[in-house]
PDB file of N, CA and C in Angstrom:
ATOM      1  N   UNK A   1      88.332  46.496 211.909  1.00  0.00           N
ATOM      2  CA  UNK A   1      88.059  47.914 211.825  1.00  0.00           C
ATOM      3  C   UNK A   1      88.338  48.533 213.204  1.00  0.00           C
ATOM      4  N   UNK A   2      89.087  49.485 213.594  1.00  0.00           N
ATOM      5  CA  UNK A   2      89.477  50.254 214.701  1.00  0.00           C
ATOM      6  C   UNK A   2      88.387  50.987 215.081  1.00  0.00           C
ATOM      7  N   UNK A   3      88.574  50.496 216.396  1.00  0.00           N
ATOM      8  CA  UNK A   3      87.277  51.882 216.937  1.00  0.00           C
ATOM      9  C   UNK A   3      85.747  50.991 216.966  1.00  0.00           C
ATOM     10  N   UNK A   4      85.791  49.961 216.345  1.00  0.00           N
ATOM     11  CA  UNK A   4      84.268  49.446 216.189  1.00  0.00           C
ATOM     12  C   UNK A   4      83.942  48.892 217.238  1.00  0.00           C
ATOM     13  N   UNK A   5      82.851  48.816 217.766  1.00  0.00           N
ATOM     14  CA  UNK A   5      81.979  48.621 219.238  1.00  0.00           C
ATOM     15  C   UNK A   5      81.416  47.619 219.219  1.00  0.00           C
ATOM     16  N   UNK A   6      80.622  47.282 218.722  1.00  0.00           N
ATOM     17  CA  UNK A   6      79.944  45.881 218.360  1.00  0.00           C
ATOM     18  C   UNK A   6      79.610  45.157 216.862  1.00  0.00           C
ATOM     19  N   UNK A   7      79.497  44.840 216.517  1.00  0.00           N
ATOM     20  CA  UNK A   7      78.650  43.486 215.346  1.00  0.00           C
ATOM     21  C   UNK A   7      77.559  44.083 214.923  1.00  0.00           C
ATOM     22  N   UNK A   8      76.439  43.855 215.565  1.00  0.00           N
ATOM     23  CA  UNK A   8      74.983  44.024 215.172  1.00  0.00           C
ATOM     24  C   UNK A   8      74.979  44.701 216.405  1.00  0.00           C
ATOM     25  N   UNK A   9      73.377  45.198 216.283  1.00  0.00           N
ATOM     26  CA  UNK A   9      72.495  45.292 217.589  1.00  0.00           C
ATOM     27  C   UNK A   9      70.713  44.450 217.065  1.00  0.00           C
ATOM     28  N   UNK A  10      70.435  43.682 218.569  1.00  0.00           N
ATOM     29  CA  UNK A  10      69.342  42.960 218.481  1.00  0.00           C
ATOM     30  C   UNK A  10      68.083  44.047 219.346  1.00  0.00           C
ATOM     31  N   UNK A  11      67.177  43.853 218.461  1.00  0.00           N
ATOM     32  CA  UNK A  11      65.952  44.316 219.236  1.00  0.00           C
ATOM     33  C   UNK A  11      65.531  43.805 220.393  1.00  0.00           C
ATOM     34  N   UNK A  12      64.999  44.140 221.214  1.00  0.00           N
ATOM     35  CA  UNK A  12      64.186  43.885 222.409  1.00  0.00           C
ATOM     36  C   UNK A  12      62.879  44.107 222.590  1.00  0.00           C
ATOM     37  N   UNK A  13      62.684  45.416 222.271  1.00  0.00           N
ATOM     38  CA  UNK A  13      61.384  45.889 222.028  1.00  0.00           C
ATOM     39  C   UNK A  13      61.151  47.073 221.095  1.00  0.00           C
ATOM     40  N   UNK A  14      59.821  46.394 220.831  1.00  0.00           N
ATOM     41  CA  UNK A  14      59.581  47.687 219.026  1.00  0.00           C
ATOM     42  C   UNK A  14      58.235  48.072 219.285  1.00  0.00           C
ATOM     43  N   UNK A  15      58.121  49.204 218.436  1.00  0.00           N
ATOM     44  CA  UNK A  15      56.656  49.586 218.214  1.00  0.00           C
ATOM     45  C   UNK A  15      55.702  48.706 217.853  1.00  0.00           C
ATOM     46  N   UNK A  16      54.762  48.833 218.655  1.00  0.00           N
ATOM     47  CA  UNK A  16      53.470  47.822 217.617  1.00  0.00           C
ATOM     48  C   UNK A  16      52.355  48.168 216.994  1.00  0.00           C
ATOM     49  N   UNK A  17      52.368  48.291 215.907  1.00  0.00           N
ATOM     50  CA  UNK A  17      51.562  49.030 215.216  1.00  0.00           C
ATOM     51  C   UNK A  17      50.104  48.481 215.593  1.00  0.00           C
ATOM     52  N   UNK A  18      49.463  47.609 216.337  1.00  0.00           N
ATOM     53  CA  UNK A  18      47.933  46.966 216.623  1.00  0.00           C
ATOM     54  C   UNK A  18      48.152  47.465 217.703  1.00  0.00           C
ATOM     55  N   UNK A  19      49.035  47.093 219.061  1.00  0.00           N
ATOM     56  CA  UNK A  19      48.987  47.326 220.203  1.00  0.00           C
ATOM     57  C   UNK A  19      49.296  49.103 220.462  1.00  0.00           C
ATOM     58  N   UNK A  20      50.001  49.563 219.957  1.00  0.00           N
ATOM     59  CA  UNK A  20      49.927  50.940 219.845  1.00  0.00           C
ATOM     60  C   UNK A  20      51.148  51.044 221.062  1.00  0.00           C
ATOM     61  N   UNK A  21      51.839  50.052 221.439  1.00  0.00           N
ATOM     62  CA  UNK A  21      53.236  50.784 222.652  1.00  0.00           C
ATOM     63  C   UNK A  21      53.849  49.572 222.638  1.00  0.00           C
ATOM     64  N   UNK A  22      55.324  50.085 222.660  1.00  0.00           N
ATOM     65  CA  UNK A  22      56.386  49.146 222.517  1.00  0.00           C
ATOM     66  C   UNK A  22      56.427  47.687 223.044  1.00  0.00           C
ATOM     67  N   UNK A  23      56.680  46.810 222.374  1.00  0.00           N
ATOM     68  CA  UNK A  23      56.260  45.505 223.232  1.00  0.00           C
ATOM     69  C   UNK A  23      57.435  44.427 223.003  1.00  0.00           C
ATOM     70  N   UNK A  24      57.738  43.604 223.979  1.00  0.00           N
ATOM     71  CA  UNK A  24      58.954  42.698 223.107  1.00  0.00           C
ATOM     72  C   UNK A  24      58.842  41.621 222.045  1.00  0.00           C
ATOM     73  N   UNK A  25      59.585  41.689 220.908  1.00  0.00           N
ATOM     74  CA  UNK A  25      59.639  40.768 219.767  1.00  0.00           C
ATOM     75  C   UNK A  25      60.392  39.849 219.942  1.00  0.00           C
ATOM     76  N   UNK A  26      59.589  38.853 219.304  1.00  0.00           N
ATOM     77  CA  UNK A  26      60.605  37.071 218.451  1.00  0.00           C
ATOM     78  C   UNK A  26      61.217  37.536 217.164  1.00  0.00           C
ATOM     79  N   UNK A  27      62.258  36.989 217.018  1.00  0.00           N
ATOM     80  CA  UNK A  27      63.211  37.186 215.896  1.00  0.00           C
ATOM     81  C   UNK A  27      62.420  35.969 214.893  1.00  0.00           C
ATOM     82  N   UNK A  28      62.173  35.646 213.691  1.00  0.00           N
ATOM     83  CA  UNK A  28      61.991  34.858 212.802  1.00  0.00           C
ATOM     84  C   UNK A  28      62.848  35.412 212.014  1.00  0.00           C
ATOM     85  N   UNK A  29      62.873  33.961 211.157  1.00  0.00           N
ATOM     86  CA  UNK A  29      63.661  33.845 209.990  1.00  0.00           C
ATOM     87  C   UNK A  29      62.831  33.928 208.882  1.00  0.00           C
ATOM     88  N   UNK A  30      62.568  34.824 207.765  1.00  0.00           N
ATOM     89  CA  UNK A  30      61.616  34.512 206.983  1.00  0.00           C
ATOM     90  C   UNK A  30      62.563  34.391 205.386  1.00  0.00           C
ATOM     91  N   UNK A  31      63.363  34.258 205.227  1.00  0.00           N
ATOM     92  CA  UNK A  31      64.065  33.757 203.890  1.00  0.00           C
ATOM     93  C   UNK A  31      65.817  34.066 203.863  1.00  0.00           C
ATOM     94  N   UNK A  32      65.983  33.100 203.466  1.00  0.00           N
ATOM     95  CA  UNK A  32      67.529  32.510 203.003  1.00  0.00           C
ATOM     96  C   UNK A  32      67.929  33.248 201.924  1.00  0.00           C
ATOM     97  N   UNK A  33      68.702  34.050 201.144  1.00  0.00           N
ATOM     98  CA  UNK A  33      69.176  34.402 200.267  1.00  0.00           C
ATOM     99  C   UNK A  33      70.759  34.439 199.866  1.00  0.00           C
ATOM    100  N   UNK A  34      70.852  34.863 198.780  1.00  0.00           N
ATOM    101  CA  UNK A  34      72.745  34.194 199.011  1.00  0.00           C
ATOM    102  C   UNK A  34      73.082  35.984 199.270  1.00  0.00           C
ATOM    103  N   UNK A  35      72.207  37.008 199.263  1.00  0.00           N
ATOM    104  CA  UNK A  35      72.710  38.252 199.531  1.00  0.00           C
ATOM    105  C   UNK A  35      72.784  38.247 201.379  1.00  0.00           C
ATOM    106  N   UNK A  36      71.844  37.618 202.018  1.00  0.00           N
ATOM    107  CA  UNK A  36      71.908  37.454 203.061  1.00  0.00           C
ATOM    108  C   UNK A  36      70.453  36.769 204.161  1.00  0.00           C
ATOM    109  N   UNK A  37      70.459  36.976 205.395  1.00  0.00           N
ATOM    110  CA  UNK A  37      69.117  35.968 205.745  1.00  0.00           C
ATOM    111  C   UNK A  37      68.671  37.199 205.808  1.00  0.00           C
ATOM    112  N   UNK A  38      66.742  36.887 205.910  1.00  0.00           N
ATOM    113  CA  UNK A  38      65.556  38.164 206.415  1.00  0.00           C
ATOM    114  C   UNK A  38      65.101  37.978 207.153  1.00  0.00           C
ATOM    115  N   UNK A  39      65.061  38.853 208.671  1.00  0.00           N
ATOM    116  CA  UNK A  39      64.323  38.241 209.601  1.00  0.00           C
ATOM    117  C   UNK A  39      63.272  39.181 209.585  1.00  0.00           C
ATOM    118  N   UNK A  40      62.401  38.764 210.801  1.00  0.00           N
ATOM    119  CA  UNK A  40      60.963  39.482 211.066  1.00  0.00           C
ATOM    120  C   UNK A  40      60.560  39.382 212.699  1.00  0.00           C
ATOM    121  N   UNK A  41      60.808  40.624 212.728  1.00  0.00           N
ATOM    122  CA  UNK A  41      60.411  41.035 214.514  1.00  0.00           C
ATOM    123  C   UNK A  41      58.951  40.852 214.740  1.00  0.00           C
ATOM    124  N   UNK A  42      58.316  39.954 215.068  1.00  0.00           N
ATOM    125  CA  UNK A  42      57.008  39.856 215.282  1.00  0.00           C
ATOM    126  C   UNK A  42      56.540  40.008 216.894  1.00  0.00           C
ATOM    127  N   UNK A  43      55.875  40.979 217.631  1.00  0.00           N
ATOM    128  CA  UNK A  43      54.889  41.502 219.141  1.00  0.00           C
ATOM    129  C   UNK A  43      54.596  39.333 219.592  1.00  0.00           C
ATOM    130  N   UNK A  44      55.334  39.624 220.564  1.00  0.00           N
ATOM    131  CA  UNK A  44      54.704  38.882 221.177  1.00  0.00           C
ATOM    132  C   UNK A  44      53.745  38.370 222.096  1.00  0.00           C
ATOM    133  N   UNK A  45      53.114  39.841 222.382  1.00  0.00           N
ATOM    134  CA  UNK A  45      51.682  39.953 222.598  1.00  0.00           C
ATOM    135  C   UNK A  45      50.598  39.698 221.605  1.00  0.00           C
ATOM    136  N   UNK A  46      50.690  40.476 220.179  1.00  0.00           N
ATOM    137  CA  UNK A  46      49.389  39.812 219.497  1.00  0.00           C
ATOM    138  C   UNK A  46      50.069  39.081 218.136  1.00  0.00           C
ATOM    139  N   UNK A  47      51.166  39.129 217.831  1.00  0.00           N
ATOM    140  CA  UNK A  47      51.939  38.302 216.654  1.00  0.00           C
ATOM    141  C   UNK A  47      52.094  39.114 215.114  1.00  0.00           C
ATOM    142  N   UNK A  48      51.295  40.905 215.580  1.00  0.00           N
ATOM    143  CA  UNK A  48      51.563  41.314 214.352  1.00  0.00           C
ATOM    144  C   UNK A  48      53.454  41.457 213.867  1.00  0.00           C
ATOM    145  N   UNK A  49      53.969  42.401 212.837  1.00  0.00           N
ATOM    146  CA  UNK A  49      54.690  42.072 212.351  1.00  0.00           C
ATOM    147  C   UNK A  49      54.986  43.728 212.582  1.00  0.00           C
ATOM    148  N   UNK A  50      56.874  43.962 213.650  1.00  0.00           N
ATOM    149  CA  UNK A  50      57.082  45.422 213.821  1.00  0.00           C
ATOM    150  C   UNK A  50      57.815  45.702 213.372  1.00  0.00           C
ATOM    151  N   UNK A  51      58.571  44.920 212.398  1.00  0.00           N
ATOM    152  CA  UNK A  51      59.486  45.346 211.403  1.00  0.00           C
ATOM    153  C   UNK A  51      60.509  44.020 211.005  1.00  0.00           C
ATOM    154  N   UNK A  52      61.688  44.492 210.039  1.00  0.00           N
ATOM    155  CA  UNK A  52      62.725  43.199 209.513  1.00  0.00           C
ATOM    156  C   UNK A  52      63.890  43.911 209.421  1.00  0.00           C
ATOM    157  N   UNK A  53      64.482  43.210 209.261  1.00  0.00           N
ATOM    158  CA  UNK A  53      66.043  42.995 209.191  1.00  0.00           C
ATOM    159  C   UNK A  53      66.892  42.514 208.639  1.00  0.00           C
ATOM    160  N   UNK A  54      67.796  42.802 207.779  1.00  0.00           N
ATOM    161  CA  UNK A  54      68.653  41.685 206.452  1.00  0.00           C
ATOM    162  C   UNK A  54      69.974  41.570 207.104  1.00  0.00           C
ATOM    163  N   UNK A  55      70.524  40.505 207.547  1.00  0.00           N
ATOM    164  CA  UNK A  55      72.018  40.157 207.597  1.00  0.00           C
ATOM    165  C   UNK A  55      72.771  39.511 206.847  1.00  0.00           C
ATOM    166  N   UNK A  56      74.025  40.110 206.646  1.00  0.00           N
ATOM    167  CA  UNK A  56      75.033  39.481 205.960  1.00  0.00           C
ATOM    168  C   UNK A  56      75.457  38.324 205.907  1.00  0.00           C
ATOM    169  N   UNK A  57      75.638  37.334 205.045  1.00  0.00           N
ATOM    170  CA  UNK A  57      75.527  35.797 205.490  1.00  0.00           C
ATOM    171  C   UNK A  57      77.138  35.956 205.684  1.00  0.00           C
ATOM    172  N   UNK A  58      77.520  34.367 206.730  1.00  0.00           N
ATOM    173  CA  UNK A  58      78.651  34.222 207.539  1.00  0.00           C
ATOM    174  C   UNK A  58      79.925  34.358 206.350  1.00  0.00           C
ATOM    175  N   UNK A  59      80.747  34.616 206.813  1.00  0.00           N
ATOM    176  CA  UNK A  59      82.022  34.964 205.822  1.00  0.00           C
ATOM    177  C   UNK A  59      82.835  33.397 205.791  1.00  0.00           C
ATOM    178  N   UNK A  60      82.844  32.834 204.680  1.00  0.00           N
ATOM    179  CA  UNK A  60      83.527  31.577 204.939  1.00  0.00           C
ATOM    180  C   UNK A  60      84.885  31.207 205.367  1.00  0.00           C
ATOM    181  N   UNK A  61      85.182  30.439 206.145  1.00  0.00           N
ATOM    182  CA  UNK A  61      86.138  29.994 207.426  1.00  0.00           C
ATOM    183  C   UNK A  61      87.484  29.468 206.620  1.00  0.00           C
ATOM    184  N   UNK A  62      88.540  30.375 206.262  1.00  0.00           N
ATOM    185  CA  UNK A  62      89.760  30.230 205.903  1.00  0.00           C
ATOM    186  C   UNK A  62      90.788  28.982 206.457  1.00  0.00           C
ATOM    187  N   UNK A  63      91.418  27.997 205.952  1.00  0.00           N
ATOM    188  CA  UNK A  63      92.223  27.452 206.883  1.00  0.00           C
ATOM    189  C   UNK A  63      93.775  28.012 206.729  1.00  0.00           C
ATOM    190  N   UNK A  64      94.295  28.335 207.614  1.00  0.00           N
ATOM    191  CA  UNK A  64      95.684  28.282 207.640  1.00  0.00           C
ATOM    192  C   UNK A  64      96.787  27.364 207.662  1.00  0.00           C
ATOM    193  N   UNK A  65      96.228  25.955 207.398  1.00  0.00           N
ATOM    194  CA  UNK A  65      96.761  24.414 207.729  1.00  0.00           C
ATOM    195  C   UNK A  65      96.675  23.999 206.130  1.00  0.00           C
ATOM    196  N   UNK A  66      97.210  24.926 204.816  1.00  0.00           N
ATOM    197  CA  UNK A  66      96.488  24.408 203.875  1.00  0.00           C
ATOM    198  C   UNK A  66      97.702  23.384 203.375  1.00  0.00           C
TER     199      UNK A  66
END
């Protein structure tokens, strides 16, 4: 695609809904699907949960050597 800048973008820091101000998150994986994986931004100050994320699973790897 022309013009496109990056892939994704990863969080760093999110709201925390217990702590009440932005704090930095762990990425988890919380389920496999064949539509794609689910992750879960969880505060790594108190471990609540500041939101998720669905990615597209990997596009399978063509050979040109067929």
């Amino acid at each position: 695609m022309p013009g496109k800048q990056f892939d994704g973008i990863e969080a760093s820091l999110l709201l925390c809904p217990r702590c009440r101000v932005a704090q930095p998150v762990r990425k988890r994986l919380l389920l496999c699907l064949p539509e794609g994986d689910k992750y879960e931004f969880v505060c790594v100050r108190c471990g609540s949960s500041c939101g998720d994320k669905m990615e597209d699973p990997p596009r399978p790897v063509r050979s040109l050597l067929a």
